[in-house]
N, C-alpha and C. Protein backbone atom coordinates (compact mmCIF):
# COMPACT_ATOMS: atom_id res chain seq x y z
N UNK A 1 128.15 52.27 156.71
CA UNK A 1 127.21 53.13 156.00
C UNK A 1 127.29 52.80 154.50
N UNK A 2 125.98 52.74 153.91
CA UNK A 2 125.82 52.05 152.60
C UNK A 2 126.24 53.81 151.65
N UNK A 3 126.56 53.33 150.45
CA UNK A 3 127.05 54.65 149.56
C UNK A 3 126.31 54.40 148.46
N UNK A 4 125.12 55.53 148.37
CA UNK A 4 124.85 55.37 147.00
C UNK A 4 125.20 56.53 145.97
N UNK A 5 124.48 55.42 144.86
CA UNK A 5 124.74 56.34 143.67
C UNK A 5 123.09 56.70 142.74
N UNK A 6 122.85 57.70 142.73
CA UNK A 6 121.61 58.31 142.01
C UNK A 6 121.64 58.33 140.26
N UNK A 7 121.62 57.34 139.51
CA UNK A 7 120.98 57.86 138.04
C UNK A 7 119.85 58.55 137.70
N UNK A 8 119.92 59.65 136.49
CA UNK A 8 119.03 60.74 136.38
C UNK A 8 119.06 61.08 135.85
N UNK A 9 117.82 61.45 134.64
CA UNK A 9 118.45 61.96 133.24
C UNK A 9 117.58 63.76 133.05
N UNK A 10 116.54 63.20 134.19
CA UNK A 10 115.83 65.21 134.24
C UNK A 10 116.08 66.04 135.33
N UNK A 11 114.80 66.26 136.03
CA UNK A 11 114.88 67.25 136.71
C UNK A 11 115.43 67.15 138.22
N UNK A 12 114.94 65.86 138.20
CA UNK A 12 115.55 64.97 139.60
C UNK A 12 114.81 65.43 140.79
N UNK A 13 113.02 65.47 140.94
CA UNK A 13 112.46 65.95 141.95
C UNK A 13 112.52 64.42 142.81
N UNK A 14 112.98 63.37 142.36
CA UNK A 14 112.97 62.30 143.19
C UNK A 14 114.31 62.09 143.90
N UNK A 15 115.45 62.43 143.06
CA UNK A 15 116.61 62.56 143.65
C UNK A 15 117.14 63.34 144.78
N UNK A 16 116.02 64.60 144.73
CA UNK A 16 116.10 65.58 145.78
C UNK A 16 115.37 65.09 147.30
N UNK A 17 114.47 64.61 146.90
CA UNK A 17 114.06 63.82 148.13
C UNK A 17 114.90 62.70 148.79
N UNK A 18 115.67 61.97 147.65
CA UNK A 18 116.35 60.57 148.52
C UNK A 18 117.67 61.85 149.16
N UNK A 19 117.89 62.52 148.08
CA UNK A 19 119.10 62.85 149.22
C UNK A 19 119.11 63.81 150.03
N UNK A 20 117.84 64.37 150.14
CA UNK A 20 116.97 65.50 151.69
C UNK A 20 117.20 63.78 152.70
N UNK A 21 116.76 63.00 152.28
CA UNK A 21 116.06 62.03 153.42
C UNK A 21 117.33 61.77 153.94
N UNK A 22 118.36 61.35 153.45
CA UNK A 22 119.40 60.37 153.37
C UNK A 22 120.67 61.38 153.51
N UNK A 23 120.51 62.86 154.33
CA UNK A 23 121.55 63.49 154.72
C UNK A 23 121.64 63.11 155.79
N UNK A 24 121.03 62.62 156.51
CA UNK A 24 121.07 62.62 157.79
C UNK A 24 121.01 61.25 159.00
N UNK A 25 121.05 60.05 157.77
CA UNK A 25 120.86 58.77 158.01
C UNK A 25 122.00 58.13 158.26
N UNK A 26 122.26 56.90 159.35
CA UNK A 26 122.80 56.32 159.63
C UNK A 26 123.44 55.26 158.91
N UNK A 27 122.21 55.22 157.70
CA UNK A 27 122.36 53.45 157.25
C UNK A 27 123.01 53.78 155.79
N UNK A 28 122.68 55.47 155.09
CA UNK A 28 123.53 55.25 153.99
C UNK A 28 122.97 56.54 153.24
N UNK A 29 124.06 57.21 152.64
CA UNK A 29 124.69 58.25 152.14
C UNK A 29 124.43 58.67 150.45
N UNK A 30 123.76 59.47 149.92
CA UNK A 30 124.06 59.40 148.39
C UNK A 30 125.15 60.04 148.33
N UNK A 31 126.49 59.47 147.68
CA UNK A 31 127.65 59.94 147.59
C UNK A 31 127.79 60.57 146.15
N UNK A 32 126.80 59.75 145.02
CA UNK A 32 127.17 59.98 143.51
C UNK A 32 125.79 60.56 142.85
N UNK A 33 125.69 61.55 142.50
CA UNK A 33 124.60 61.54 141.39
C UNK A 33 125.51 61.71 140.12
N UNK A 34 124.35 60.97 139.09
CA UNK A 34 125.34 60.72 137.69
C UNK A 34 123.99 60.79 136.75
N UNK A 35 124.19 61.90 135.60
CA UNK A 35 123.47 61.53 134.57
C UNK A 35 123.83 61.61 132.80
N UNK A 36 123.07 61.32 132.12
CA UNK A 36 123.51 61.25 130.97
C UNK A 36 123.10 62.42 129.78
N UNK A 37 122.47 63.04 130.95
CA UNK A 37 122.34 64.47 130.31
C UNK A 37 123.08 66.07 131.18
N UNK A 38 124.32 66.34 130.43
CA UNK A 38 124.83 67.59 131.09
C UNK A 38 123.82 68.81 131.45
N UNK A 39 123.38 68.81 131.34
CA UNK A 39 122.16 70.41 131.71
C UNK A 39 120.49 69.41 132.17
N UNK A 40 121.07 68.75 132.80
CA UNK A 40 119.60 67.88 133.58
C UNK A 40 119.98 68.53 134.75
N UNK A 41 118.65 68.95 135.66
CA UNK A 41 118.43 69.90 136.34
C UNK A 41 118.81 69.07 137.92
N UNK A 42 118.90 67.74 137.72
CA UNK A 42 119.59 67.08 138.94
C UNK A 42 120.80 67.28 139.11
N UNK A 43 121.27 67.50 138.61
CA UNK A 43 122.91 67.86 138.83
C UNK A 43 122.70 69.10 139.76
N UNK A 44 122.02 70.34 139.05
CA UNK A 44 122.11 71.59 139.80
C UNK A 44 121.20 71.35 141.47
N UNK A 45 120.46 70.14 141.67
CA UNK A 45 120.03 69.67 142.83
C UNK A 45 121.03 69.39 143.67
N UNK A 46 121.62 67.82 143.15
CA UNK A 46 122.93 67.67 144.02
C UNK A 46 123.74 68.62 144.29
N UNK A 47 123.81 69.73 143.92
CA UNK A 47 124.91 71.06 144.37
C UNK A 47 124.63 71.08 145.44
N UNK A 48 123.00 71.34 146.04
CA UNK A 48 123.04 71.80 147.42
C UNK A 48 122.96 70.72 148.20
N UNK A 49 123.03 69.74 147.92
CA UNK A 49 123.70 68.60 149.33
C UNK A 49 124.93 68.39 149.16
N UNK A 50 125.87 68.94 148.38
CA UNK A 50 127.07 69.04 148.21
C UNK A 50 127.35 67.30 148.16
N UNK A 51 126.84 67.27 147.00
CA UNK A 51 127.02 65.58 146.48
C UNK A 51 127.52 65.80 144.88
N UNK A 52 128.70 64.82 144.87
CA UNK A 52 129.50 65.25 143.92
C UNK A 52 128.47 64.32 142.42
N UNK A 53 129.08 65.08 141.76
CA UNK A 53 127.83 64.72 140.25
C UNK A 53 129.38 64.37 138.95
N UNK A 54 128.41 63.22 138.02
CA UNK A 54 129.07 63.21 137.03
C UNK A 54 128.22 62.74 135.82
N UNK A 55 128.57 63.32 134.80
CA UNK A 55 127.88 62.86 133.26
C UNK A 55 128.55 62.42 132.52
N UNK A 56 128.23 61.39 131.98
CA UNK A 56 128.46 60.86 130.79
C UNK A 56 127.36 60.52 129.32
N UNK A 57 127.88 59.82 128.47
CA UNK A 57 126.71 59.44 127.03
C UNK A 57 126.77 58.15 126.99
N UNK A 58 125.98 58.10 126.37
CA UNK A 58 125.03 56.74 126.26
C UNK A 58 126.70 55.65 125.93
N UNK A 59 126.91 55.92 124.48
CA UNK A 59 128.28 55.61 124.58
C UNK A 59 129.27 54.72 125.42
N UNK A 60 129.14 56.20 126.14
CA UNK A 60 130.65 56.06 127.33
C UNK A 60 129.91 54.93 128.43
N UNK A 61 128.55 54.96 128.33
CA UNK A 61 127.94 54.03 129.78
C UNK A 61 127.95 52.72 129.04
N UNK A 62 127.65 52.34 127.82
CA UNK A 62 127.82 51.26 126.82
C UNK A 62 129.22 50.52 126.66
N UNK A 63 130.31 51.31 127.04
CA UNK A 63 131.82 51.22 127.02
C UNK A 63 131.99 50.96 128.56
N UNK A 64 131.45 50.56 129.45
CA UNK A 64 131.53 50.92 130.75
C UNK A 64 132.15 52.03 131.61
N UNK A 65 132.38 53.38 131.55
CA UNK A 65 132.41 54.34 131.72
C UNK A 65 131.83 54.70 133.31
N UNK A 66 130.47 54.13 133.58
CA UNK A 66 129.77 54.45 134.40
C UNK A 66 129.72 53.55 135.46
N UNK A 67 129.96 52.52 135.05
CA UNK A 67 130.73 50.72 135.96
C UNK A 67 132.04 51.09 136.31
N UNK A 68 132.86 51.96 135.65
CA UNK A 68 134.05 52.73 136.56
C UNK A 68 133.94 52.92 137.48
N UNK A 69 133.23 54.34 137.48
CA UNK A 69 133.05 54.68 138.31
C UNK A 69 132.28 54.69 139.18
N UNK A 70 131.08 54.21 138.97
CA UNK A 70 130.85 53.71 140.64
C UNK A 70 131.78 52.46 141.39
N UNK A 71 132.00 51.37 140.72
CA UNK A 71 133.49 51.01 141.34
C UNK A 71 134.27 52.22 142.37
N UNK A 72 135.14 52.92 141.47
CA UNK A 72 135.86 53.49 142.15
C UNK A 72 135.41 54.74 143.07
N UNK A 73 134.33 54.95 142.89
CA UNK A 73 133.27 55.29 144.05
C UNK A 73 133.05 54.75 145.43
N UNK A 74 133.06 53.47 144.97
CA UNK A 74 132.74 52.67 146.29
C UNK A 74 131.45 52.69 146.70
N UNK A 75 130.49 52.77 145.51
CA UNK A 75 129.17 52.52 145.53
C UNK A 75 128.45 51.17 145.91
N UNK A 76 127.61 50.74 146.87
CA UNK A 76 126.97 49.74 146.91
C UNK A 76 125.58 49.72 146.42
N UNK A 77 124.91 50.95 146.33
CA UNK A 77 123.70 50.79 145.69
C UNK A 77 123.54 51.66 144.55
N UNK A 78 122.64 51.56 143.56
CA UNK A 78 122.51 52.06 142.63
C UNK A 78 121.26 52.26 142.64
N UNK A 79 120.68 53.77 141.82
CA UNK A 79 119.35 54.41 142.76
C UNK A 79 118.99 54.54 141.33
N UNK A 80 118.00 53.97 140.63
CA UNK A 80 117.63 54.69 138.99
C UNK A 80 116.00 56.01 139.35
N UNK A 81 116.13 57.59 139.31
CA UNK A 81 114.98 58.10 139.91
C UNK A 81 115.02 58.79 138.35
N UNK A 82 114.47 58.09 137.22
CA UNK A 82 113.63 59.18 135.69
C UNK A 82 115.15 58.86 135.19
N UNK A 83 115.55 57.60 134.92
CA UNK A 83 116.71 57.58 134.32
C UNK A 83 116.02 56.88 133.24
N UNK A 84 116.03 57.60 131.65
CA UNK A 84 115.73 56.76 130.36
C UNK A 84 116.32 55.84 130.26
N UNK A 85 117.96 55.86 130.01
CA UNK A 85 118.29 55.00 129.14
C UNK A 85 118.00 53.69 129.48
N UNK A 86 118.82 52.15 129.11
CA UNK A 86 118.67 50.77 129.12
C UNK A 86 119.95 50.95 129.93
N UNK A 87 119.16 50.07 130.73
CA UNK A 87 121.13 50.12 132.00
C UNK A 87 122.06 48.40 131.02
N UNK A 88 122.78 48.38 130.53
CA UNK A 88 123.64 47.62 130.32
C UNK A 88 123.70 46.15 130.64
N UNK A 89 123.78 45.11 130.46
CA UNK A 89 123.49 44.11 131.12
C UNK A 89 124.58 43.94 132.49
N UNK A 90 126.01 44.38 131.72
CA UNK A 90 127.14 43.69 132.39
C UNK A 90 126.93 44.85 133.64
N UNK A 91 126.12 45.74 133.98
CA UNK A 91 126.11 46.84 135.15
C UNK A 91 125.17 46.45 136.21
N UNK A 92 124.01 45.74 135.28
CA UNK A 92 122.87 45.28 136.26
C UNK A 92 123.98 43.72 136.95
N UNK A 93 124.69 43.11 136.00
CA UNK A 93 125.49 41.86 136.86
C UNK A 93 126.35 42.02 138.58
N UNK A 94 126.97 43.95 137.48
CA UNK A 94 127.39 44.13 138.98
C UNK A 94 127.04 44.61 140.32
N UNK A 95 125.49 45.24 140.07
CA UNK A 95 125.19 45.53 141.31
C UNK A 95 123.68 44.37 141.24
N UNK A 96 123.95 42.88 141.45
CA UNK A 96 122.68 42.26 141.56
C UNK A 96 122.39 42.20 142.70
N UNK A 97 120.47 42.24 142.37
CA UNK A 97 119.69 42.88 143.81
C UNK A 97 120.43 44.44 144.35
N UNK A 98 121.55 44.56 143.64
CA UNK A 98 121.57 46.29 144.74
C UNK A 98 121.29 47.60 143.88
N UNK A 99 120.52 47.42 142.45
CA UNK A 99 119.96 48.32 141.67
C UNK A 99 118.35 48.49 141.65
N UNK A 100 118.17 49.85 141.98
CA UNK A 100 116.55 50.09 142.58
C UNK A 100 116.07 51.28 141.68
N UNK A 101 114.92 50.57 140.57
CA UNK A 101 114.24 51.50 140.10
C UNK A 101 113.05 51.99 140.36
N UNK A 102 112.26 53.51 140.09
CA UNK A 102 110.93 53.41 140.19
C UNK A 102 110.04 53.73 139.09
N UNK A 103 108.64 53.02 138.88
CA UNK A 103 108.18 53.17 137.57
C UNK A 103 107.04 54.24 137.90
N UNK A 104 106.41 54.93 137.05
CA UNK A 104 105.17 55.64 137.96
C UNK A 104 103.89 54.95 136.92
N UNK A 105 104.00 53.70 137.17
CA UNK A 105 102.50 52.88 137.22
C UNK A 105 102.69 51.63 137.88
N UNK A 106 101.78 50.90 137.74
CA UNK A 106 101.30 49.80 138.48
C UNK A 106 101.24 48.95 137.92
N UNK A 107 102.99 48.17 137.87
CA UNK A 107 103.47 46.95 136.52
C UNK A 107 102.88 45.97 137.20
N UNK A 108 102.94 44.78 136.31
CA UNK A 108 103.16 45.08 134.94
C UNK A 108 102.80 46.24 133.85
N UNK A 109 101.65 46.56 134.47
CA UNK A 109 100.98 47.43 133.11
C UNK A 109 101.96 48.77 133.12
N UNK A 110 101.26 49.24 131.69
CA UNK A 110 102.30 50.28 131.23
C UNK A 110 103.66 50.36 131.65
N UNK A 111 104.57 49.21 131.45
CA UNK A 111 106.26 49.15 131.44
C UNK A 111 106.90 49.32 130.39
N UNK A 112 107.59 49.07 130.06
CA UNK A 112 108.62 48.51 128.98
C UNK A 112 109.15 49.87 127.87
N UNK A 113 110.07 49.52 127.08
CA UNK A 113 110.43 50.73 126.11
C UNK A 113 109.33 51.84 125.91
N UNK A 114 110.05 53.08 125.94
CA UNK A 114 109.40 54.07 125.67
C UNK A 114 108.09 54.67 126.88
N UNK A 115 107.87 53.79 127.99
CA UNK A 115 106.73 53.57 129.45
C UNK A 115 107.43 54.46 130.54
N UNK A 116 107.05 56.21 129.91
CA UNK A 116 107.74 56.46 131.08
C UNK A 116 107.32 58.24 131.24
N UNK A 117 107.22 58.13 132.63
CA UNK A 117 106.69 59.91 132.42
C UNK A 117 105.48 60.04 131.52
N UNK A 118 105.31 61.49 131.00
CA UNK A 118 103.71 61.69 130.33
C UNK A 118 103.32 60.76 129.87
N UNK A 119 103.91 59.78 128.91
CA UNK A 119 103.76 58.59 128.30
C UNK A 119 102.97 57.54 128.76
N UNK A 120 103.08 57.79 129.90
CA UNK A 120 102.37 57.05 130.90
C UNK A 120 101.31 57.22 131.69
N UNK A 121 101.13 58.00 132.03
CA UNK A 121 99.81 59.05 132.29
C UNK A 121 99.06 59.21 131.68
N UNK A 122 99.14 59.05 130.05
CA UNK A 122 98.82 59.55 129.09
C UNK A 122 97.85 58.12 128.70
N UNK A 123 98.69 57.14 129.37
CA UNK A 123 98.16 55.36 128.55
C UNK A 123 96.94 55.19 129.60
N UNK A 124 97.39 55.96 130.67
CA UNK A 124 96.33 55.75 132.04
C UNK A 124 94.90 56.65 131.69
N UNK A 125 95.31 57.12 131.54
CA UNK A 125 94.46 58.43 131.09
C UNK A 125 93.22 57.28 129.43
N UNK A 126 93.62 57.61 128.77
CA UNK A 126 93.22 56.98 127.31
C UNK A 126 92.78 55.39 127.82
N UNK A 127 93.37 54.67 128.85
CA UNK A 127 92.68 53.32 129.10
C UNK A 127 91.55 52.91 129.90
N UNK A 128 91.59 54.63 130.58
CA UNK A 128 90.16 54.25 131.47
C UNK A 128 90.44 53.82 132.82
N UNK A 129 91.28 53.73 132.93
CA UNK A 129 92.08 53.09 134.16
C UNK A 129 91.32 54.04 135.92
N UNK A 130 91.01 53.24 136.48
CA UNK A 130 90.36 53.67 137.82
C UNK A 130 91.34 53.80 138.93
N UNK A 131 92.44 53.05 138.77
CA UNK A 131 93.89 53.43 139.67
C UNK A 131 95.02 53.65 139.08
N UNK A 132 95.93 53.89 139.23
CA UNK A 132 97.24 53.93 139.04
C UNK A 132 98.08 53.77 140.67
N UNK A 133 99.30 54.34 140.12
CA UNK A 133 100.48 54.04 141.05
C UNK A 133 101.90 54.59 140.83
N UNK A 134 102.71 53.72 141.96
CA UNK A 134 104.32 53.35 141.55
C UNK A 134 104.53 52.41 141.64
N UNK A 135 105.34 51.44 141.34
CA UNK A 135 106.22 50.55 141.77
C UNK A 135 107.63 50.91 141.69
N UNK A 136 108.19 50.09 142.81
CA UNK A 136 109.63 49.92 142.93
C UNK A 136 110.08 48.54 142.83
N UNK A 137 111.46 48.65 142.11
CA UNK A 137 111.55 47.30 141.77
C UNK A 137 112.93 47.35 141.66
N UNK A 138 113.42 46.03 141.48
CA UNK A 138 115.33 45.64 141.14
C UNK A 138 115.26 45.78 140.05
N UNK A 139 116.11 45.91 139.41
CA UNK A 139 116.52 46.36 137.82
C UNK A 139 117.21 44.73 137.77
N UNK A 140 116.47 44.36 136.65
CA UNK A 140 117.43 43.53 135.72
C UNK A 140 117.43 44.39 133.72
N UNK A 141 117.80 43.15 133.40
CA UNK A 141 118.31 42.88 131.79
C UNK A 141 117.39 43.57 130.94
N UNK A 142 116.16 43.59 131.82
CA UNK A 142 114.41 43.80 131.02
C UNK A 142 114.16 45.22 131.42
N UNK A 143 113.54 46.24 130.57
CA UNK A 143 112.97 47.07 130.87
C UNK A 143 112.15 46.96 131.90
N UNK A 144 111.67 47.43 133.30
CA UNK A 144 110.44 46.97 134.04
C UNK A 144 110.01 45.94 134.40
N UNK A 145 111.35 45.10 134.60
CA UNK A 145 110.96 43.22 134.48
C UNK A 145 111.41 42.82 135.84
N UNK A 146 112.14 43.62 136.93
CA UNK A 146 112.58 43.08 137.80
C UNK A 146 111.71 43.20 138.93
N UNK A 147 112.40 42.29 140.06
CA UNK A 147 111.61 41.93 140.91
C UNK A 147 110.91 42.95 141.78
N UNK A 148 109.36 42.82 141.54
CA UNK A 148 108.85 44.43 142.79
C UNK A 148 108.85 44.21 143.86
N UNK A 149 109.41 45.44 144.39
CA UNK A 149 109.49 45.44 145.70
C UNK A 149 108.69 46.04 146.66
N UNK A 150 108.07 47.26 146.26
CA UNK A 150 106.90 47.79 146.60
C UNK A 150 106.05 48.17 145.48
N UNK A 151 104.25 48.17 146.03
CA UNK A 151 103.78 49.35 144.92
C UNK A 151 102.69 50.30 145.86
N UNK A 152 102.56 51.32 145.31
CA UNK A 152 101.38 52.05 146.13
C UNK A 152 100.39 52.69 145.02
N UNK A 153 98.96 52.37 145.44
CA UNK A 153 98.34 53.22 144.50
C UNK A 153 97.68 54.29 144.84
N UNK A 154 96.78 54.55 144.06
CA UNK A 154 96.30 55.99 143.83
C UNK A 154 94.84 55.83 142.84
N UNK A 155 93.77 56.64 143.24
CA UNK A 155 92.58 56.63 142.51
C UNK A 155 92.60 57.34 141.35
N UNK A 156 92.03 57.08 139.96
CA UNK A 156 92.04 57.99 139.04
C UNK A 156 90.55 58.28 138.64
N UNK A 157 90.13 59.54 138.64
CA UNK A 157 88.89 59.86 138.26
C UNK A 157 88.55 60.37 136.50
N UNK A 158 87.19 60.01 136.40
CA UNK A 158 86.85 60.62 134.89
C UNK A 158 87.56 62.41 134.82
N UNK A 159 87.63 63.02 135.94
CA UNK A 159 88.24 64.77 135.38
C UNK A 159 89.34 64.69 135.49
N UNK A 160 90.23 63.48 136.07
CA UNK A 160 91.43 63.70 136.26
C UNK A 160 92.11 63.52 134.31
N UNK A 161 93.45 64.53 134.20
CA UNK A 161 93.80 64.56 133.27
C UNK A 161 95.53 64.45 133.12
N UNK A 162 96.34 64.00 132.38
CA UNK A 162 97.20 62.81 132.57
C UNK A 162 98.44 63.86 133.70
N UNK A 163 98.16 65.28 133.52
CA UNK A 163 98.69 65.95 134.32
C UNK A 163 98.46 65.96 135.36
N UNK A 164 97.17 65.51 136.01
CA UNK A 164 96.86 65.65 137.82
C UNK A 164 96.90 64.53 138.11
N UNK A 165 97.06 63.16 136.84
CA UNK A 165 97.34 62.05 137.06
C UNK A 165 98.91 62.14 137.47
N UNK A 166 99.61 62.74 137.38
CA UNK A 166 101.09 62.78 137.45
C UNK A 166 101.24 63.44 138.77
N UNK A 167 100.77 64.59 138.96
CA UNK A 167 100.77 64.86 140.57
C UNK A 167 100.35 63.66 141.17
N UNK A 168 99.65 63.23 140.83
CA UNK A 168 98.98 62.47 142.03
C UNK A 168 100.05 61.24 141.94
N UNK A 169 100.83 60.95 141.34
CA UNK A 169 101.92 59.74 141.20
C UNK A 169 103.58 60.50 142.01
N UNK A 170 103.36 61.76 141.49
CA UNK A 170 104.99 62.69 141.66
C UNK A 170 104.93 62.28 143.22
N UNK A 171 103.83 62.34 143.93
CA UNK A 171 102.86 62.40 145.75
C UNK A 171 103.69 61.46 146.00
N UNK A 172 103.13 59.79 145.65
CA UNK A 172 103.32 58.81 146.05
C UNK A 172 105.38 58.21 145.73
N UNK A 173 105.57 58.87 144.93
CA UNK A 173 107.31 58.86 144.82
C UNK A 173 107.71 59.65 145.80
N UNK A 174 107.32 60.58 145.73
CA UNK A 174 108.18 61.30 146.94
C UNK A 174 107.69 60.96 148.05
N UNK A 175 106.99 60.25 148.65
CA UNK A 175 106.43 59.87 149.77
C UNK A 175 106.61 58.30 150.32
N UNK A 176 107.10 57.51 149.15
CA UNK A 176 107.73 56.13 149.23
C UNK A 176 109.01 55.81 149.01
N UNK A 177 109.61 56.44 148.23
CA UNK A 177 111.06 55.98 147.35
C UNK A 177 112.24 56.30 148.47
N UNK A 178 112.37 57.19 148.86
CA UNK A 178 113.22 56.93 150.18
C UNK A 178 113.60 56.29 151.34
N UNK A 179 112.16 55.99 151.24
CA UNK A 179 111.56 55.03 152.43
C UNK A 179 111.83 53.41 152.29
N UNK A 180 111.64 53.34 151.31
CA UNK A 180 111.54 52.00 150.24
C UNK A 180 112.99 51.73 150.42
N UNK A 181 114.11 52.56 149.95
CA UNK A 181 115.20 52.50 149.49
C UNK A 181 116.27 52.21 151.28
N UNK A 182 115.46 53.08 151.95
CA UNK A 182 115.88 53.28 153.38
C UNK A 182 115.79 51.65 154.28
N UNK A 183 114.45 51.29 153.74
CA UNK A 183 114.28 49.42 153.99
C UNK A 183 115.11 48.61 153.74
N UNK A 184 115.98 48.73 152.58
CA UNK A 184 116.79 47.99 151.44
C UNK A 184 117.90 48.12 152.01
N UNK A 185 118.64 48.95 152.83
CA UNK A 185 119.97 49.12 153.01
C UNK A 185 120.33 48.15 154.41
């Protein structure tokens, strides 16, 4: 059984789904949620799957802090669901191919620093854009640069507004990313 680990820096409505899906699976376990914000509302998620949680700062994950411990976790995958920060280079070395992020558009477009949440909705919204999406992808070195692994889209209309653009993306995460992740193991 594969052991993962969940990065998360908000509310964690994606984290709650991988580890609803993944209580009950054969192929692999979220053992770790970890974020870099103490009062991010994923932590108080993982309580009720009784999945042990840990935080650290930017810092301490820069110092490898967070390459500790999933080491001594005994983590094989690494799950990024609304994690801001820049994952480290020497972290993406150690879990290559076994770090899985999701973006909520349809990269290339709208990726990279600062491409994330309203921000993004917001570029969809203002560009005129007739679809959107998610993708899932491996994390490398690059913001949004690694290899995709899935994408799914979604129609965007002239009344839609960057908020029902976001439901309509929150849909397709919670309706793929487990699934996606469930393929991978």
């Amino acid at each position: 059984m594969k052991r993962l680990a969940i990065l998360a820096s908000g509310s964690g409505s994606n984290a709650e789904k991988i580890m609803e899906f993944f209580k009950s699976s054969s192929k692999g376990k979220v053992a770790l949620v970890a974020s870099n914000k103490p009062d991010a509302y994923v932590l108080e998620r993982a309580k009720k799957f009784n999945v042990p949680t840990f935080t650290f700062s930017k810092k301490e994950m820069e110092a490898g802090l967070i390459e500790e411990k999933l080491k001594q976790e005994k983590i094989d995958w690494v799950i990024l669901a609304g994690f801001l920060l820049k994952i480290p280079e020497s972290l993406t070395r150690s879990f290559p191919d076994r770090m899985v992020n999701i973006h909520p558009a349809l990269l290339p477009k709208y990726g990279g620093k600062g491409m994330y949440g309203a921000h993004v909705h917001q570029a969809v919204k203002e560009a005129g854009d007739k679809e959107t999406g998610i993708t899932i992808h491996l994390v490398n070195e690059h913001y949004d640069e690694g290899k995709i692994i899935f994408q799914a889209a979604t129609s965007v209309s002239a009344e839609d507004t960057p908020e029902t653009i976001a439901e309509k993306v929150h849909a397709l995460e919670h309706r793929y990313f487990p699934q996606v992740i469930d393929s991978l193991l």
